[in-house]
C-alpha atoms as a PDB file:
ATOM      1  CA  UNK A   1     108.276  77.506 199.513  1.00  0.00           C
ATOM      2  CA  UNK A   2     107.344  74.864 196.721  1.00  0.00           C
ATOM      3  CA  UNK A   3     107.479  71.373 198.436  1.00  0.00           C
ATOM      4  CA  UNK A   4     107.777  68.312 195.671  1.00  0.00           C
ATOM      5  CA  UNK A   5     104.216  66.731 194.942  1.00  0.00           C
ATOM      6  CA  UNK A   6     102.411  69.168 196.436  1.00  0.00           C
ATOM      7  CA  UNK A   7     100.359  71.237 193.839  1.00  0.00           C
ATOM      8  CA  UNK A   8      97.925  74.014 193.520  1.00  0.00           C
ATOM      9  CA  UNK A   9      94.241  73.126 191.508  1.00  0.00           C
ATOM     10  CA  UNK A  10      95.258  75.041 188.557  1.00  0.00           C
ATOM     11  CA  UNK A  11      98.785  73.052 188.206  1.00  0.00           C
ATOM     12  CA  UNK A  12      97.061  69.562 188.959  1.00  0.00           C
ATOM     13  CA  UNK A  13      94.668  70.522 185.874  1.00  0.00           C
ATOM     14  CA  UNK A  14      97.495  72.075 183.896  1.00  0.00           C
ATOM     15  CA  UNK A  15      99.474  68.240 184.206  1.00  0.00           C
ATOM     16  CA  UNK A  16      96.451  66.728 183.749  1.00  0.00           C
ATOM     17  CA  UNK A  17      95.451  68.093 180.663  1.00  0.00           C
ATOM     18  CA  UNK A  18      99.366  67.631 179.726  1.00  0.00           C
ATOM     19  CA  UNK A  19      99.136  63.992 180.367  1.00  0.00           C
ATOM     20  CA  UNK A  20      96.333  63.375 178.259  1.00  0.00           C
ATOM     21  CA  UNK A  21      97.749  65.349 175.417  1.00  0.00           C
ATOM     22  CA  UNK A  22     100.599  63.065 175.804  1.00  0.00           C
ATOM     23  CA  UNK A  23      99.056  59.938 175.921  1.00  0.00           C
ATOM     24  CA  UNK A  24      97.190  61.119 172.582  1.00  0.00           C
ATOM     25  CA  UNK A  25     100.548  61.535 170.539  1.00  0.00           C
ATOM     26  CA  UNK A  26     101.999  57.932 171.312  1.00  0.00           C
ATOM     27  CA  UNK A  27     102.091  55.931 168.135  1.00  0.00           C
ATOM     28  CA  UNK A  28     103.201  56.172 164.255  1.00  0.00           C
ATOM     29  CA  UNK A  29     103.255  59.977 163.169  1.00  0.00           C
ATOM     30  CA  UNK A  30     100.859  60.604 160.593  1.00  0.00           C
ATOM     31  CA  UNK A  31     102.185  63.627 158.970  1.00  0.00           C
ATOM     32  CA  UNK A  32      99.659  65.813 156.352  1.00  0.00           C
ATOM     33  CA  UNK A  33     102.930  65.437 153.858  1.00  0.00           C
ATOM     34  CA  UNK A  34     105.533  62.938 152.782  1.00  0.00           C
ATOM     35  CA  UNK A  35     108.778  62.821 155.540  1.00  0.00           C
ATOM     36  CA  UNK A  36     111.351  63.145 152.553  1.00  0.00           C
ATOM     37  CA  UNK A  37     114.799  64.286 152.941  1.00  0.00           C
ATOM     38  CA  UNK A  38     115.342  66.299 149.748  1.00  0.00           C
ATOM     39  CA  UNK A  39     118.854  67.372 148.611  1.00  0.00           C
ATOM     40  CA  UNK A  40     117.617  70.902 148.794  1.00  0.00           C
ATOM     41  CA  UNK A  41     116.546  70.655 152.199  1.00  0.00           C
ATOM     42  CA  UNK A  42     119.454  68.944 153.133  1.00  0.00           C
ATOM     43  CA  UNK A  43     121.692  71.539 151.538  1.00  0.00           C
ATOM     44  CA  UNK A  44     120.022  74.222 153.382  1.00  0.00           C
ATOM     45  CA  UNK A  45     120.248  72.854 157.059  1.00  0.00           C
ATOM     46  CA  UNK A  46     123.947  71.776 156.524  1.00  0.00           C
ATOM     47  CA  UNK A  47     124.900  75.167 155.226  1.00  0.00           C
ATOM     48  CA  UNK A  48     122.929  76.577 158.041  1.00  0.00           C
ATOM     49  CA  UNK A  49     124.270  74.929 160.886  1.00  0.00           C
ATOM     50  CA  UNK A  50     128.259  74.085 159.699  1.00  0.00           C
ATOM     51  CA  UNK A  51     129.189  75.998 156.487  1.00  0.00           C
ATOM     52  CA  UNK A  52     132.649  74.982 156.955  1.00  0.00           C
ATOM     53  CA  UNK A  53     132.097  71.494 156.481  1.00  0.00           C
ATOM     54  CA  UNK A  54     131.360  71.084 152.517  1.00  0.00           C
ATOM     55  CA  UNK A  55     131.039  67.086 153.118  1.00  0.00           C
ATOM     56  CA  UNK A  56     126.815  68.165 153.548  1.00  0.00           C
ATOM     57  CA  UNK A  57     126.074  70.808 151.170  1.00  0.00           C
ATOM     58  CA  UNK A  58     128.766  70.532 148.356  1.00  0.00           C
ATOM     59  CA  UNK A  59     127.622  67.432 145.795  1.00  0.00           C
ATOM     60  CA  UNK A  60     131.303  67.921 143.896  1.00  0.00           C
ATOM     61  CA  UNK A  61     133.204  67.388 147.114  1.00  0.00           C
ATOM     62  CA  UNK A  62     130.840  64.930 148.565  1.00  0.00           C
ATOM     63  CA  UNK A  63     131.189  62.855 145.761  1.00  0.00           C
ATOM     64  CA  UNK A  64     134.808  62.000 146.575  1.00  0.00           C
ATOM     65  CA  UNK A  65     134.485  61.140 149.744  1.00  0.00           C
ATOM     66  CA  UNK A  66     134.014  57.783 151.181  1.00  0.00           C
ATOM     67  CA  UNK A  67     130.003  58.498 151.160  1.00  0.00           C
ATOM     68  CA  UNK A  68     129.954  58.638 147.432  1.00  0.00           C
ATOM     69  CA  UNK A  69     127.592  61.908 147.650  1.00  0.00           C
ATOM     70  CA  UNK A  70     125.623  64.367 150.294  1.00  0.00           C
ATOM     71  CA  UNK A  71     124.795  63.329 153.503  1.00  0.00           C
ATOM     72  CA  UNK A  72     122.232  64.535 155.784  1.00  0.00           C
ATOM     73  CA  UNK A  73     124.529  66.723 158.776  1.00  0.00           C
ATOM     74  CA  UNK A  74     123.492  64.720 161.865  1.00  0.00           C
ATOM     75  CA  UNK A  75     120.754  66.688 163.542  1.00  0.00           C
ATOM     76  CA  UNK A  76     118.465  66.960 160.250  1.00  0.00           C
ATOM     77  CA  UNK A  77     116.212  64.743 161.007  1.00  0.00           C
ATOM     78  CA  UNK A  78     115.247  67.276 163.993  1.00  0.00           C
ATOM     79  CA  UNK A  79     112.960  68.682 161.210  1.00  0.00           C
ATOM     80  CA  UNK A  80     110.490  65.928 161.852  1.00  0.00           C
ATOM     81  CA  UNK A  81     110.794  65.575 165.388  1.00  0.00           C
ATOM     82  CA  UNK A  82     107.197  65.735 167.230  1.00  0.00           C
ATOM     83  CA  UNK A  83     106.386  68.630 169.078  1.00  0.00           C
ATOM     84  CA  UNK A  84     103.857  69.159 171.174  1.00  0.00           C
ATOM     85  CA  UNK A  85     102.335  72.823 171.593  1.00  0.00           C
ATOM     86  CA  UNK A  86     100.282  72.830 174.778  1.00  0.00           C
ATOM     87  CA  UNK A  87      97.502  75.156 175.544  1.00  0.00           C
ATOM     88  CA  UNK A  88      96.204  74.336 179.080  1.00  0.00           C
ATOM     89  CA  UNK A  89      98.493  77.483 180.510  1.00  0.00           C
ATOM     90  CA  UNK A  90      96.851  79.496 182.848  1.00  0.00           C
ATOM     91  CA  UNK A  91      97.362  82.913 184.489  1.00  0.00           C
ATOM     92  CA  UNK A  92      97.967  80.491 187.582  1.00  0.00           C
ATOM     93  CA  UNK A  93     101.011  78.748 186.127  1.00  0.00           C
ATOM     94  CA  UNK A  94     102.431  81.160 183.366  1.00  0.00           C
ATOM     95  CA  UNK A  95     102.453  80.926 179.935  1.00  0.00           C
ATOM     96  CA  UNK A  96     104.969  78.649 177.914  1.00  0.00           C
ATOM     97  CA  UNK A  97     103.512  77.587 174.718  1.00  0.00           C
ATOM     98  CA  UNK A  98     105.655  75.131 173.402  1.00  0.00           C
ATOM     99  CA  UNK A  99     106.309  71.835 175.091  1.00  0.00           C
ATOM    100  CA  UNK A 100     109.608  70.139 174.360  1.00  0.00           C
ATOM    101  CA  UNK A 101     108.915  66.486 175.908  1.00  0.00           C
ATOM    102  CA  UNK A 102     112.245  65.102 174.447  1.00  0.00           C
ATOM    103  CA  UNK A 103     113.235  63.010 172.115  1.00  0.00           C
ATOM    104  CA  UNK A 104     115.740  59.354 171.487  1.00  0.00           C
ATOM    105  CA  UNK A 105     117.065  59.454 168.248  1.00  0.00           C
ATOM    106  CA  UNK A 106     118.775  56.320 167.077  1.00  0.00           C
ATOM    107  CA  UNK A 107     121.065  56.319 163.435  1.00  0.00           C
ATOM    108  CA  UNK A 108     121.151  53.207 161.849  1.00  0.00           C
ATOM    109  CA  UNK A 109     122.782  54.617 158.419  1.00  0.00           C
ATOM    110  CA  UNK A 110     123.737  58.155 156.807  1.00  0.00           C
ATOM    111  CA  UNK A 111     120.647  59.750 155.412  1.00  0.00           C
ATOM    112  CA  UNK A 112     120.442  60.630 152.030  1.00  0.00           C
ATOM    113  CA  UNK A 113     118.557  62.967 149.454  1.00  0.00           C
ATOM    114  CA  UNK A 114     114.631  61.084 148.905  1.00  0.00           C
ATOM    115  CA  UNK A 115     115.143  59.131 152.003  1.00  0.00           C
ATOM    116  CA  UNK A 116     111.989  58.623 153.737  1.00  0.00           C
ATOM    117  CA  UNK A 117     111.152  58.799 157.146  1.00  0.00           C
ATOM    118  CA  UNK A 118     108.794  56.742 160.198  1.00  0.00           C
ATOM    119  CA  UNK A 119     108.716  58.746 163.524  1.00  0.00           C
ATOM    120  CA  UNK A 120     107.280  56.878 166.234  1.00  0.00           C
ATOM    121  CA  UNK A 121     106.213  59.055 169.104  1.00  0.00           C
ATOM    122  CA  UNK A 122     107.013  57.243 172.709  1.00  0.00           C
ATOM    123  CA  UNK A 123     105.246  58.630 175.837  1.00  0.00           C
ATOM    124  CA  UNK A 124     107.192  61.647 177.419  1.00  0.00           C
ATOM    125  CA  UNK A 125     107.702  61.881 180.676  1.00  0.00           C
ATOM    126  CA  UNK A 126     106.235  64.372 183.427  1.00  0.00           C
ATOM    127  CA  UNK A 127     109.090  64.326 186.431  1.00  0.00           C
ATOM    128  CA  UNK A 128     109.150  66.209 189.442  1.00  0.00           C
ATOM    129  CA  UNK A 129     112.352  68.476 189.652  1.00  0.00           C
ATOM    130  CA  UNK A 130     111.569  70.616 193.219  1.00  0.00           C
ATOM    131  CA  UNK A 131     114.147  70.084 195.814  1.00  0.00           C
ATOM    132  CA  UNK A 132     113.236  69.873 199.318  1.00  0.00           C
ATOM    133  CA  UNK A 133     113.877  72.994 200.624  1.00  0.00           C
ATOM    134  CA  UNK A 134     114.175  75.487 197.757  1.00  0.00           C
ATOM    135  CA  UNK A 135     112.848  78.913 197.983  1.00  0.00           C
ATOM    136  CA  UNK A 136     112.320  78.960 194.064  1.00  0.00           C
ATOM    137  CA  UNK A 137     109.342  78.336 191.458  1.00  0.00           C
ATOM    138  CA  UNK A 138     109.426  75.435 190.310  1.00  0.00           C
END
């Protein structure tokens, strides 16, 4: 039965290493390219995720709306969200490559085609989820 807190060696390493992967990440992204939200790129996610919605793909329509053009289709900016891929997985724990530590996103304005973009990476948090009890892995 897993009891909250209570770990094996091979987990304790696994959130250690975790922890200082995390700790690495906080600050400023410094991406190897530009964050630019191109029209084309824009067009592509929209028509993607909603085609029925012509408001984020469509510059015609767009243009006649209250936006005066193409707007991003909330969500977009998920393409430069910061992702950590961990690799201190062991036969002890299982294998799960990608690490999703979550993420706050806050919209100050619609974004646009060549809008640019600042990520700043907080500190995730690790948070025990085992109830007392439980008969489960964790």
């Amino acid at each position: 039965m897993a009891v909250s807190s209570v770990y094996t060696k091979a987990i304790e390493n696994m959130i250690a290493e975790t922890n200082k992967k995390m700790d690495a990440a906080v600050g400023w992204s410094k991406p190897k390219a530009p964050m630019v939200a191109t029209a084309e790129a824009m067009k592509d996610y929209a028509f993607f995720v909603n085609p029925w919605n012509p408001l984020f793909y469509d510059e015609t329509h767009a243009t006649g709306t209250r936006w005066g053009g193409i707007i991003a289709y909330p969500g977009f900016q998920e393409r430069f969200r910061a992702n950590m891929v961990s690799t201190v997985e062991t036969p002890e724990c299982g294998y799960d490559y990608q690490l999703w530590p979550g993420q706050d996103w806050e919209f100050y304005k619609p974004i646009r085609p060549d809008d640019t973009f600042k990520v700043w990476n907080r500190r995730p948090q690790l948070i025990e989820r085992t109830k007392p009890g439980v008969r489960e892995p964790r």
